[in-house]
Every structure is written in C-alpha cells, then in structure tokens.
C-alpha atoms as a PDB file:
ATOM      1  CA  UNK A   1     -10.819   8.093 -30.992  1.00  0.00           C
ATOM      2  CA  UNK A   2     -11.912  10.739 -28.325  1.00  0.00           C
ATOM      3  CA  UNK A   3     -14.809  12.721 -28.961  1.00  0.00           C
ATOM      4  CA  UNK A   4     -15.557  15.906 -26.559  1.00  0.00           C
ATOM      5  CA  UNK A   5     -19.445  17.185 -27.187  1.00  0.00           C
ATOM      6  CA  UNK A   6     -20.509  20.624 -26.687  1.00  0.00           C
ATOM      7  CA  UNK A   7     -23.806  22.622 -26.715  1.00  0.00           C
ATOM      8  CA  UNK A   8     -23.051  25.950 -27.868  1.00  0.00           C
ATOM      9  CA  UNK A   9     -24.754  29.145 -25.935  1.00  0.00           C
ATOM     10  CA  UNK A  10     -23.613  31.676 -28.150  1.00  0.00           C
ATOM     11  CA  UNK A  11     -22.901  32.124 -32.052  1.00  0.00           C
ATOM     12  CA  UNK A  12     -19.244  32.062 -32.580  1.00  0.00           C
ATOM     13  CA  UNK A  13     -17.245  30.292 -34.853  1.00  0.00           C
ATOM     14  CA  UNK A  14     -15.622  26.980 -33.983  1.00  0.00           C
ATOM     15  CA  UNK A  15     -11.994  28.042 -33.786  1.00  0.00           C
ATOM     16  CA  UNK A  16     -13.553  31.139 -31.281  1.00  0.00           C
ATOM     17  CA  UNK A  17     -15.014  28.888 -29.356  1.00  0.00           C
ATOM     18  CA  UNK A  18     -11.944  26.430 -28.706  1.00  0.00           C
ATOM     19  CA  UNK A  19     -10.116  29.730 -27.959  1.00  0.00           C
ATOM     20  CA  UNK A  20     -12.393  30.657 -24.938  1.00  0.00           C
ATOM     21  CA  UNK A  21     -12.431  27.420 -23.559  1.00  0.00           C
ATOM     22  CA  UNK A  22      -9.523  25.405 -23.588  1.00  0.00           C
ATOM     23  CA  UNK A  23      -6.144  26.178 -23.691  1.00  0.00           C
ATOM     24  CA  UNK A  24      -3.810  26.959 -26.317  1.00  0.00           C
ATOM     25  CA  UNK A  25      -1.784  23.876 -25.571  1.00  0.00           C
ATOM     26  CA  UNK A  26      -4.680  21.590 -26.012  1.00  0.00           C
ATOM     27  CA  UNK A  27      -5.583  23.687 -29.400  1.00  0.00           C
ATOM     28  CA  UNK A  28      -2.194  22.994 -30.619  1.00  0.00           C
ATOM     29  CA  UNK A  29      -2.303  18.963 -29.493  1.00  0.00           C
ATOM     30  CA  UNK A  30      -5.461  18.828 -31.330  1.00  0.00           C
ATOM     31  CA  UNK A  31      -3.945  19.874 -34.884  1.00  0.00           C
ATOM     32  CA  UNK A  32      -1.144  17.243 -34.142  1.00  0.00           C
ATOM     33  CA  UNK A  33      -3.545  14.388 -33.620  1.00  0.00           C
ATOM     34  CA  UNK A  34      -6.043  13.522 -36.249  1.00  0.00           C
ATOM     35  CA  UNK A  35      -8.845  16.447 -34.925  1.00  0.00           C
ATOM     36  CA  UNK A  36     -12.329  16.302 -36.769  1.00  0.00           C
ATOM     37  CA  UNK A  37     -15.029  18.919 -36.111  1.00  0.00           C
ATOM     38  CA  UNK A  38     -18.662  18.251 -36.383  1.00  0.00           C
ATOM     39  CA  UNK A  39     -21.909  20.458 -36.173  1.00  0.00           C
ATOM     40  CA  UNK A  40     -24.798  18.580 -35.683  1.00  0.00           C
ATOM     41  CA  UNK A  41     -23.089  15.433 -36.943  1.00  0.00           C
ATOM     42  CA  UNK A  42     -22.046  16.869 -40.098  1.00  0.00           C
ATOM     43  CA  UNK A  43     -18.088  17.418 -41.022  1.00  0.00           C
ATOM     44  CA  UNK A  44     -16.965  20.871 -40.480  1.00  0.00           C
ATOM     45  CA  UNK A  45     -13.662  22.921 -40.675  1.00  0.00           C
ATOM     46  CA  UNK A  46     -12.559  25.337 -37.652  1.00  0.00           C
ATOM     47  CA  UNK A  47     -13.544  28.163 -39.314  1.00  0.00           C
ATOM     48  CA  UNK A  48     -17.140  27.240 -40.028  1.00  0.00           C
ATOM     49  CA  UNK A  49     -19.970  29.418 -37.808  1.00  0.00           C
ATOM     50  CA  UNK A  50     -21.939  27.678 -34.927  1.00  0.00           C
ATOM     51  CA  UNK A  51     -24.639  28.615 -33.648  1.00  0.00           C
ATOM     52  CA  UNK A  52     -26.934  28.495 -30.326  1.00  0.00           C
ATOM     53  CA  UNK A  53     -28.220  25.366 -30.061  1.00  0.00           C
ATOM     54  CA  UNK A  54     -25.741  23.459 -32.032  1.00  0.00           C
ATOM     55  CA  UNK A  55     -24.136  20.428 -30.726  1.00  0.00           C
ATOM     56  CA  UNK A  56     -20.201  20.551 -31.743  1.00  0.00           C
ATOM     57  CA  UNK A  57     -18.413  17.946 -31.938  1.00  0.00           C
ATOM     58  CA  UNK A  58     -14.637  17.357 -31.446  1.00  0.00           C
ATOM     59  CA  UNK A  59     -13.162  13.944 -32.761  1.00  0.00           C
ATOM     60  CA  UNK A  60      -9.191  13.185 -32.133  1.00  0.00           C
ATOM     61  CA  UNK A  61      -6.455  10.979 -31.400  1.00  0.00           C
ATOM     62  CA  UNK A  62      -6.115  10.628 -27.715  1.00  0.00           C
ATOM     63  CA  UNK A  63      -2.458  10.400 -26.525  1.00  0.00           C
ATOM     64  CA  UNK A  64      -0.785   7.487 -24.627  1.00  0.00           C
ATOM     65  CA  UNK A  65       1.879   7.358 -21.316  1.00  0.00           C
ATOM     66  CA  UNK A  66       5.258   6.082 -23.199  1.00  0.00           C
ATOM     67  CA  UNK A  67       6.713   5.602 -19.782  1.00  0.00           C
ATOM     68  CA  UNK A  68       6.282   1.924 -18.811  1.00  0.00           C
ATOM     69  CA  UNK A  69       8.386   2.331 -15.354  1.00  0.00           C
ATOM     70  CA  UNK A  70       6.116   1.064 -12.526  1.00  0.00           C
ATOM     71  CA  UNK A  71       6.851   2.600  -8.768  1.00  0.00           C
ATOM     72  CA  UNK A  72       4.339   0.497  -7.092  1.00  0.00           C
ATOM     73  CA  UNK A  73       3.657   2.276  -4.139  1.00  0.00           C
ATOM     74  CA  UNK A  74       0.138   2.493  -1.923  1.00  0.00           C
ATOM     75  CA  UNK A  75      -1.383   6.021  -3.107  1.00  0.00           C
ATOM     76  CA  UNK A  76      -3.241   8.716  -1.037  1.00  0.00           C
ATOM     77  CA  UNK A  77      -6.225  10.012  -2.949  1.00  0.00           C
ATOM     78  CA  UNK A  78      -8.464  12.210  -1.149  1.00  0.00           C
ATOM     79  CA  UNK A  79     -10.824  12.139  -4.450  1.00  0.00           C
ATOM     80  CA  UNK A  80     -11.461  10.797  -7.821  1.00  0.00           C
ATOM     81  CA  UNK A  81     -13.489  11.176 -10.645  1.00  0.00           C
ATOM     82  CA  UNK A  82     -13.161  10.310 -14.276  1.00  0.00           C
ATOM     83  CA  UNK A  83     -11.484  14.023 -15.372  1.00  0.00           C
ATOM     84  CA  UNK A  84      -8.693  14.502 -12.739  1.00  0.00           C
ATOM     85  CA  UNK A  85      -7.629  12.892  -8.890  1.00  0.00           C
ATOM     86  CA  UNK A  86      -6.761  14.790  -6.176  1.00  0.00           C
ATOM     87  CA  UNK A  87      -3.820  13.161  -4.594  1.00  0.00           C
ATOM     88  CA  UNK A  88      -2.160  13.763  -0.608  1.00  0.00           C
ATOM     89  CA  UNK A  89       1.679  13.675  -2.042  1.00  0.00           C
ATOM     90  CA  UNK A  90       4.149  12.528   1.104  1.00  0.00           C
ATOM     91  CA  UNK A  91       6.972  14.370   1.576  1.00  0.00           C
ATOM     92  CA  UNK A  92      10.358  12.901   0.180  1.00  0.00           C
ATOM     93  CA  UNK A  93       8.561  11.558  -2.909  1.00  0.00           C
ATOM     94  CA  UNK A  94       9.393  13.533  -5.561  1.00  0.00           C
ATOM     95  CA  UNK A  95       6.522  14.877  -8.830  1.00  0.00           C
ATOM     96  CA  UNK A  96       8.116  13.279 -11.378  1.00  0.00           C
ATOM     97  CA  UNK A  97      11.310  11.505 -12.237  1.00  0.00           C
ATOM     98  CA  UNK A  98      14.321  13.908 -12.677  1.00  0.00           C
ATOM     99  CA  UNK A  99      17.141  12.031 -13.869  1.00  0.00           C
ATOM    100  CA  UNK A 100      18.031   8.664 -15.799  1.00  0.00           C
ATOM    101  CA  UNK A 101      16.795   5.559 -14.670  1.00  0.00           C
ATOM    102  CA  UNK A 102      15.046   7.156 -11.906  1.00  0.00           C
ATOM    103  CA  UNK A 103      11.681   6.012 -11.642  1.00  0.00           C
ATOM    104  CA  UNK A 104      10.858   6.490  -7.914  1.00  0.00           C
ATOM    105  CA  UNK A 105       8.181   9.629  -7.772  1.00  0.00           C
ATOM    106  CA  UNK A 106       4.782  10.149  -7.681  1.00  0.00           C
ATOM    107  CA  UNK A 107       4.109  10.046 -12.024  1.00  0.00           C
ATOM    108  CA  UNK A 108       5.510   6.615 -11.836  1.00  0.00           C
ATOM    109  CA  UNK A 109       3.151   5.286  -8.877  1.00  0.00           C
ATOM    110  CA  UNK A 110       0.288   7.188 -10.757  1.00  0.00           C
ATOM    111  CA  UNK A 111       1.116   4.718 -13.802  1.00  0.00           C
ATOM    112  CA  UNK A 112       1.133   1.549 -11.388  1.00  0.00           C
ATOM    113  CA  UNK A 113      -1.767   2.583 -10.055  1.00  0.00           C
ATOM    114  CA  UNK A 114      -3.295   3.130 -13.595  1.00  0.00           C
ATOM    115  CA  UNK A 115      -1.816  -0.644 -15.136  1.00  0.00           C
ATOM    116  CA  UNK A 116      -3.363  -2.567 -12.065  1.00  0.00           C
ATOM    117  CA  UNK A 117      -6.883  -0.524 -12.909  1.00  0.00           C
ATOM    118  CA  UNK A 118      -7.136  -1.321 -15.739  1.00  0.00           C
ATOM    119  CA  UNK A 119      -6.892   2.477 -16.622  1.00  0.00           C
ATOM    120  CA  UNK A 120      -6.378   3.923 -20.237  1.00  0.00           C
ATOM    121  CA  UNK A 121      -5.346   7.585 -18.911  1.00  0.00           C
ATOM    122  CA  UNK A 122      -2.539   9.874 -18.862  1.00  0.00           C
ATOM    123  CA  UNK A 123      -0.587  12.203 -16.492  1.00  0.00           C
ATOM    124  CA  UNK A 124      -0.814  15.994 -16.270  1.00  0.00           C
ATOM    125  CA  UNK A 125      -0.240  17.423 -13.109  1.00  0.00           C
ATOM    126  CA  UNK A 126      -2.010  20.594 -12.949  1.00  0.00           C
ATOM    127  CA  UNK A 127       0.325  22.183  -9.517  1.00  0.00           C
ATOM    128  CA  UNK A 128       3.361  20.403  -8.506  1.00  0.00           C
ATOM    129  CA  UNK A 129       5.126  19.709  -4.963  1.00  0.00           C
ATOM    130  CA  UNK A 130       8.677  19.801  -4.367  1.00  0.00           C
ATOM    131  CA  UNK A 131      10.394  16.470  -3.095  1.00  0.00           C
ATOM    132  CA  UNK A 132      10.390  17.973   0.481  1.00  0.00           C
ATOM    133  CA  UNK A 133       6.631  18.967   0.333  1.00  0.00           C
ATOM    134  CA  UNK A 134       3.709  17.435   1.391  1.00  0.00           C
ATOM    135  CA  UNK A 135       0.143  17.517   0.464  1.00  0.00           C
ATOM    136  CA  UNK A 136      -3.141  18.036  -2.477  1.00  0.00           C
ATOM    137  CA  UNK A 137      -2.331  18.101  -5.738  1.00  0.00           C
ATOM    138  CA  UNK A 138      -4.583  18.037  -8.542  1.00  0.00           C
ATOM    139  CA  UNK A 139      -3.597  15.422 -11.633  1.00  0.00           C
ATOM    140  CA  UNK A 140      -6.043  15.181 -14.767  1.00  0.00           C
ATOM    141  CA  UNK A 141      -6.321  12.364 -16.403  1.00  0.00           C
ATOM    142  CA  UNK A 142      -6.231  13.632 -19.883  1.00  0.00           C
ATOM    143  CA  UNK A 143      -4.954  16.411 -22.240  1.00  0.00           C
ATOM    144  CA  UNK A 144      -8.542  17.608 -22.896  1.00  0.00           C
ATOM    145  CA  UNK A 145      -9.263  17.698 -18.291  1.00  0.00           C
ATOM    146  CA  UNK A 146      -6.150  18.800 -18.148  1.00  0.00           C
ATOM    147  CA  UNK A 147      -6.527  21.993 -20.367  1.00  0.00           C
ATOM    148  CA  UNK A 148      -9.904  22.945 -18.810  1.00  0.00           C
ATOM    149  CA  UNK A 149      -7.983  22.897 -15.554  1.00  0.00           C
ATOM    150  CA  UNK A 150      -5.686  24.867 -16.438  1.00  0.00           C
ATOM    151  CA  UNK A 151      -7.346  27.198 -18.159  1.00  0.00           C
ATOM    152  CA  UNK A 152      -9.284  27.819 -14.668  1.00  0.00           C
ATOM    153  CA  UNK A 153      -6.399  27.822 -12.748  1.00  0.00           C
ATOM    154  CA  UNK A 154      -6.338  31.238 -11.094  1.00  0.00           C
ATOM    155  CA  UNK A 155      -9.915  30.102  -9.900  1.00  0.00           C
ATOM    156  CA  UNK A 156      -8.406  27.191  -7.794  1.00  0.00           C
ATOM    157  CA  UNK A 157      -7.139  28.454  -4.491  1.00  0.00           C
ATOM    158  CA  UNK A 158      -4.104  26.269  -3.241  1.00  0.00           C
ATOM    159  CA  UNK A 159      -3.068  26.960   0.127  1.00  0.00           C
ATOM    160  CA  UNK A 160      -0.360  26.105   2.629  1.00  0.00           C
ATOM    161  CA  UNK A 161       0.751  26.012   6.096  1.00  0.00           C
ATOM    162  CA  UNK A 162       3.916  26.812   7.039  1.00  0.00           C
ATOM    163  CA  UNK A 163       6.410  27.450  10.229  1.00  0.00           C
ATOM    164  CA  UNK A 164       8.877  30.377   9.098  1.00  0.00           C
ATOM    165  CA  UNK A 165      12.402  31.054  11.256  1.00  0.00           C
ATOM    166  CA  UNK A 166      11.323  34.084  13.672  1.00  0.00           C
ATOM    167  CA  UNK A 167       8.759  36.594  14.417  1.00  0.00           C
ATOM    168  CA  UNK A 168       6.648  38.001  11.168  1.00  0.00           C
ATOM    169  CA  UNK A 169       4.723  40.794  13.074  1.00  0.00           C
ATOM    170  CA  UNK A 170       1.854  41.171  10.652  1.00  0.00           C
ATOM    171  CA  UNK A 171       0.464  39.487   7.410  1.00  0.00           C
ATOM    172  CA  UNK A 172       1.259  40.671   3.900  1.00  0.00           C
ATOM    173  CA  UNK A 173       2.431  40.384   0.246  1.00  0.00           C
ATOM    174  CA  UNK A 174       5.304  38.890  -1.329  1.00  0.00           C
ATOM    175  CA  UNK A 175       5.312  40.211  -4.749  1.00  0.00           C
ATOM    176  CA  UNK A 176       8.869  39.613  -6.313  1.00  0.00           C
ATOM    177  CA  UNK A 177       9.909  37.900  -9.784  1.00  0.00           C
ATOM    178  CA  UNK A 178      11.728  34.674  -9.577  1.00  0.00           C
ATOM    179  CA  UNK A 179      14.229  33.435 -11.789  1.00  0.00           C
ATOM    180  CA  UNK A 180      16.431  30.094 -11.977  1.00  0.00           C
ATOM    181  CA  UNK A 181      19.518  30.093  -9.569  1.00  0.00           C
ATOM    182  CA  UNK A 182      22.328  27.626 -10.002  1.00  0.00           C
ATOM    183  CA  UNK A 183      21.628  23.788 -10.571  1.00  0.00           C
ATOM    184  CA  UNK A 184      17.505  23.546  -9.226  1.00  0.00           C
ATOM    185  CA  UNK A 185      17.805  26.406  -7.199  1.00  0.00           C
ATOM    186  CA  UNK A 186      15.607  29.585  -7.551  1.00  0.00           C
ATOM    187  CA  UNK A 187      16.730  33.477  -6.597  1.00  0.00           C
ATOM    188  CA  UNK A 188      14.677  36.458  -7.004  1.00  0.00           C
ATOM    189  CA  UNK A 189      15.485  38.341  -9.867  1.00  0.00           C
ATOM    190  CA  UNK A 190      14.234  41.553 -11.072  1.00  0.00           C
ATOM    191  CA  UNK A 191      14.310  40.400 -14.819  1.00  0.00           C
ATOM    192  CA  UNK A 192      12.365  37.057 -13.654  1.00  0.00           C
ATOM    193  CA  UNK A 193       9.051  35.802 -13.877  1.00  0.00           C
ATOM    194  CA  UNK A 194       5.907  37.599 -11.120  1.00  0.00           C
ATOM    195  CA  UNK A 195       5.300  35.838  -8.866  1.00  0.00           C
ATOM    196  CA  UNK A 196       2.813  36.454  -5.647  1.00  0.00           C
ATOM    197  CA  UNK A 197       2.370  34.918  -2.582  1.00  0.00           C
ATOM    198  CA  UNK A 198      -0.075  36.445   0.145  1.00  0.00           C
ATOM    199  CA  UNK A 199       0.318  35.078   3.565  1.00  0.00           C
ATOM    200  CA  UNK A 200      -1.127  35.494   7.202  1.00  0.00           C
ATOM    201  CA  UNK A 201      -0.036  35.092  10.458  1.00  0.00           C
ATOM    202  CA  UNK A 202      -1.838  32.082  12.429  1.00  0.00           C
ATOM    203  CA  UNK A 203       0.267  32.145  15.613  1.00  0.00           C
ATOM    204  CA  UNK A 204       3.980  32.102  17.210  1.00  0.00           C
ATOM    205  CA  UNK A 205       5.205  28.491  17.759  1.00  0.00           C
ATOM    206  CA  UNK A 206       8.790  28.433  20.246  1.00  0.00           C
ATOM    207  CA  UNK A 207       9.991  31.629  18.786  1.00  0.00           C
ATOM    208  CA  UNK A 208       8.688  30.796  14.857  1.00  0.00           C
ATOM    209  CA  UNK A 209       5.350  31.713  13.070  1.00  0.00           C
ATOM    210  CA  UNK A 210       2.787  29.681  11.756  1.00  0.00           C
ATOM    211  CA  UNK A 211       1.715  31.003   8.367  1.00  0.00           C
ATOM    212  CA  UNK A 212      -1.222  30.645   6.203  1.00  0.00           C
ATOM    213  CA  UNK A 213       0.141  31.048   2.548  1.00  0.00           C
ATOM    214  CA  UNK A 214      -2.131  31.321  -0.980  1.00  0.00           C
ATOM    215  CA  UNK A 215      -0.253  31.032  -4.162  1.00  0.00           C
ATOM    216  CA  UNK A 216      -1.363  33.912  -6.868  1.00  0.00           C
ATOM    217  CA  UNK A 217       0.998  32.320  -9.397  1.00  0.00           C
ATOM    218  CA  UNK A 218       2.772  28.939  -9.342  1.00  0.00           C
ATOM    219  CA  UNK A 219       6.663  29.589  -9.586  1.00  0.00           C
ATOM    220  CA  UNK A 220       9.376  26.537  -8.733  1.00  0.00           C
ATOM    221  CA  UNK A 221      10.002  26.748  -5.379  1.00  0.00           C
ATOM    222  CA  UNK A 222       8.107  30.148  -4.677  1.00  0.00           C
ATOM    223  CA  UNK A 223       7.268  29.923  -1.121  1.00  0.00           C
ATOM    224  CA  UNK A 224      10.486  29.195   0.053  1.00  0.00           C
ATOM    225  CA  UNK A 225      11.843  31.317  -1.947  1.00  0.00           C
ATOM    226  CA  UNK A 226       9.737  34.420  -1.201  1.00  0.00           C
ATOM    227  CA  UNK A 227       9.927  33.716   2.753  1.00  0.00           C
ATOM    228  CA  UNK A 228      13.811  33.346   2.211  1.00  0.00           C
ATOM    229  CA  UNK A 229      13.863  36.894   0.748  1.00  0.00           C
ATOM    230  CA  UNK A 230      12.329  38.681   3.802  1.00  0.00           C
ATOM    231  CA  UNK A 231      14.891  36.922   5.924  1.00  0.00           C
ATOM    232  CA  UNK A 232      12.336  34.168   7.382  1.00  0.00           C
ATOM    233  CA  UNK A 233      13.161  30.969   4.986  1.00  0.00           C
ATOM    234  CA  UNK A 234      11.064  27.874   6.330  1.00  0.00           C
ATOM    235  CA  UNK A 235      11.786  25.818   9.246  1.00  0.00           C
ATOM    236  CA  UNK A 236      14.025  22.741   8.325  1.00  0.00           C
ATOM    237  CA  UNK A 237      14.043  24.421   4.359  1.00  0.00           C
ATOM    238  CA  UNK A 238      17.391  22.152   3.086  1.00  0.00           C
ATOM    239  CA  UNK A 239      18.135  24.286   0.030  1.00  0.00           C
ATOM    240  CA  UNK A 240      16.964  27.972   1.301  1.00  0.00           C
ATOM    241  CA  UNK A 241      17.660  27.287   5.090  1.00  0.00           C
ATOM    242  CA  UNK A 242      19.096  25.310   7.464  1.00  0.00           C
ATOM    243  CA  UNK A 243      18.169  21.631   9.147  1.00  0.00           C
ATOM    244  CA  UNK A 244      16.301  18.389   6.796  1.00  0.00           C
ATOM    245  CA  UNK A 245      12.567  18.652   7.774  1.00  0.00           C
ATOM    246  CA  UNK A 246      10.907  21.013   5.521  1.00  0.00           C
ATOM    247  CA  UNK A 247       8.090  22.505   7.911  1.00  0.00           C
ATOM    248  CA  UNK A 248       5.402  23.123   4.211  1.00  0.00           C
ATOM    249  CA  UNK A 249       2.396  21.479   3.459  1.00  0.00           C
ATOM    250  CA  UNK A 250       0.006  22.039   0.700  1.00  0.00           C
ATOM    251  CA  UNK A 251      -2.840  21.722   3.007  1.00  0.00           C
ATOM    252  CA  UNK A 252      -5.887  22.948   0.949  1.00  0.00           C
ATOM    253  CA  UNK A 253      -7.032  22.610  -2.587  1.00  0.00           C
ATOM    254  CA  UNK A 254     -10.988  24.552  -3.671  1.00  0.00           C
ATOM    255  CA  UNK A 255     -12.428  24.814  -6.513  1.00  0.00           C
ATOM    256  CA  UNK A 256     -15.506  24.693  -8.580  1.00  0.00           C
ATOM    257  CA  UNK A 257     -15.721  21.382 -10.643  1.00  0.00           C
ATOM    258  CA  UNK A 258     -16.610  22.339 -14.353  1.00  0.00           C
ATOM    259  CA  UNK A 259     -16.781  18.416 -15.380  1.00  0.00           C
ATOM    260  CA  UNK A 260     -19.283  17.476 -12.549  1.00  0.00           C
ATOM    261  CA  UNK A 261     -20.831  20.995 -11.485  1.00  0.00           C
ATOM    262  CA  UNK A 262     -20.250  21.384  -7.962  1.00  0.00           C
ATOM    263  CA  UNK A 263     -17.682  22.215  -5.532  1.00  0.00           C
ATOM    264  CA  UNK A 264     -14.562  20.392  -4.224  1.00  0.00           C
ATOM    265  CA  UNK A 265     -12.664  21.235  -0.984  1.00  0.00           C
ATOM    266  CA  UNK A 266     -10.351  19.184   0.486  1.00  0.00           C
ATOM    267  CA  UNK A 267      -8.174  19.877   3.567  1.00  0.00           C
ATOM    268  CA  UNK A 268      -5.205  17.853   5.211  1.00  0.00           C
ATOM    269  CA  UNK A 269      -3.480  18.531   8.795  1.00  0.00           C
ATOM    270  CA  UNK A 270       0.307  19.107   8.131  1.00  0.00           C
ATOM    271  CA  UNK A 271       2.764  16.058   9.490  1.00  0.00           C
ATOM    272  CA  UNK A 272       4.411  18.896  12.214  1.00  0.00           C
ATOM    273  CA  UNK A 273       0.760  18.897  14.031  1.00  0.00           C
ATOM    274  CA  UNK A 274      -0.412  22.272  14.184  1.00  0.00           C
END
C-alpha cells in the first residue's frame, strides 16, 4: 500500500480538500483502488471534517505497468527525483507505442530503464512530443506525482524553438481551436478544442524565422498546426509542410517543484544549431 500524508492549513472536509489539490482523475483512481482515509491515525470517511493541524492520511492500492515490452535504449535525463524525470526525447523516437507489436518509443525505454533499476514506478507523461520532435518532457513516476503535476500544469512554462518557412514580421498570438483531421492529422476547426500558442521573433535565418514559441494549452500537434494556418508551417514539417527534418525542439521546461520546494529550469540547444 501507498500512503500520501498531509498537514492540513485550513478546516475543510476531506473530500474538499482532495478536490483542491489533486486532480479529478487521481480522485476517481483512488475510489477504484482500495483508498483509506485517516485523521490523526484514526479511520475516517471522505466526508468527515479536518481541521488545522491535522495530519490526513491517504492509504491505497498503488497501480502497476502491465506492459512488459523492453526498448532498451541509452536515455537522456536532464533530472531526476523520486516524483517525476525530466527526459531530452530525440527526435524520431516516438511517446509511446501506437500500433500492435510496436514497442520502439520512449514509454518502452522508460520501462527498461525502470526493470534494470530496480524501479517499482509507473509512466505518466505529463506533455508529450511528436515522433519528429525533440526535447524536455516531464514523466511522473506515479498516479499520485502525476496528478499534482497536472493539476499545476498551466504553471509550467514549456517552450520551443522553431525555424518557420518565410518572413513573420512581428511576434503575436495564435489563438484558433483544433480539431482531429484525417488519420493523425490535426486541422483547425471552429467547433474544436482552444488552443493558444504565443510566439516571438528571434531572428531571420536564409530567408526563414527563428521563433520562440510558449504553449498556453497542449493540443496534438498545435505548433505546427497553428504556424501552418498563417501560411508559415515549420521548416522540414513532413505532415503540415514539405521536406523530412522537422526544424522543432522543446527546448525549455520551468517550473516550481511542489514535491521538493524549489525551482527547476532546464534548457537544451536545438539539433539545427541556432
């Protein structure tokens, strides 16, 4: 069993508390795996009152990887701690596996790495890279990091760097909805899902521009698909362009730790060298 401690700062009632800080998935996992509550070491229900000073405690069932598949391949991680890893994806490697008896992505390494550690975690990625991207990405090691995370996730800034087709003149916003396209493409869509990306001009490389990009929401394929839609898709973008080399890096990941108390930033040059 898994047991998560907490000093409470404010009267509230269990289930109120859970509410305002973790997320509903985790709340929901919880019910599904064995979840005890206990105030000050006695046996409670969620909808018992806690008060200032109390030490809650939440008892459960922690969850397994049923995926066995081992990709044993050397892995770039820029940090670790016991909550979460913060991992420099290569490009051509995909997030996780996509199809039958296809075991060669970045999940499946994560599980290598975890069997010849010794490691009794799982998988949750908390922002994903496409195949053709590089860079950070955050994974927690467990539903419970995972859903603290998440919960902060509008507080993690996740930038990029990336060479657009042509002349942008001057930095902006992209503020369009996104919707699925045919097979794993992505289109913008007036009935789809927001989706914001801010960007700024860094400089003009032979004839393209060098952007700075920061994700306000986390769409499949948003970037290239919000640069496609002002006419200046990415340089080398396969799906949304033209050429193989997909010129997009996820070159920055900040954040305030809430596990450890202190501040992470991690930055990565982008494989075209600017």
């Amino acid at each position: 069993m898994k047991t998560i401690k907490y000093m409470i700062k404010a009267d509230t009632t269990i289930k109120e508390f859970l509410i305002s800080n973790v997320s509903r998935k985790f709340q929901r996992h919880l019910k599904k795996m064995d979840v005890k509550y206990y105030i000050n070491g006695v046996e409670a229900k969620s909808h018992f009152e806690i008060k200032r000073g109390d030490i809650l405690e939440v008892v459960y069932k922690p969850d397994k990887i049923e995926d066995s598949h081992l990709y044993d391949i050397p892995l770039d991680i820029v940090y670790e701690c016991k909550e979460y890893m913060i991992i420099n994806k290569p490009r051509g490697l995909k997030t996780i596996p996509t199809g039958y008896n296809d075991f060669k992505s970045l999940y499946n390494a994560i599980i290598s790495y975890y069997e010849k550690n010794h490691m009794d975690n799982t998988i949750h990625f908390i922002n994903r890279l496409d195949k053709d991207t590089e860079g950070l990405l955050i994974v927690a090691k467990d539903k419970y990091s995972a859903s603290i995370l998440s919960k902060n996730l509008d507080n993690i800034s996740r930038c990029y760097l990336a060479v657009a087709c042509g002349i942008i003149e001057s930095s902006g916003t992209i503020e369009v909805p996104i919707s699925r396209g045919d097979g794993i493409l992505r289109r913008v869509d007036p009935n789809g899902k927001s989706a914001i990306t801010k960007y700024k001009v860094l400089k003009y490389i032979d004839g393209n521009t060098l952007l700075h990009l920061e994700l306000l929401s986390g769409r499949c394929h948003q970037i290239r698909v919000h640069l496609e839609s002002i006419g200046h898709p990415i340089l080398g973008d396969p799906l949304y362009g033209e050429g193989d080399e997909l010129h997009l890096t996820s070159y920055l990941i900040d954040f305030h730790d809430p596990f450890n108390d202190k501040d992470i930033h991690f930055e990565i040059k982008p494989w075209f060298g600017v």
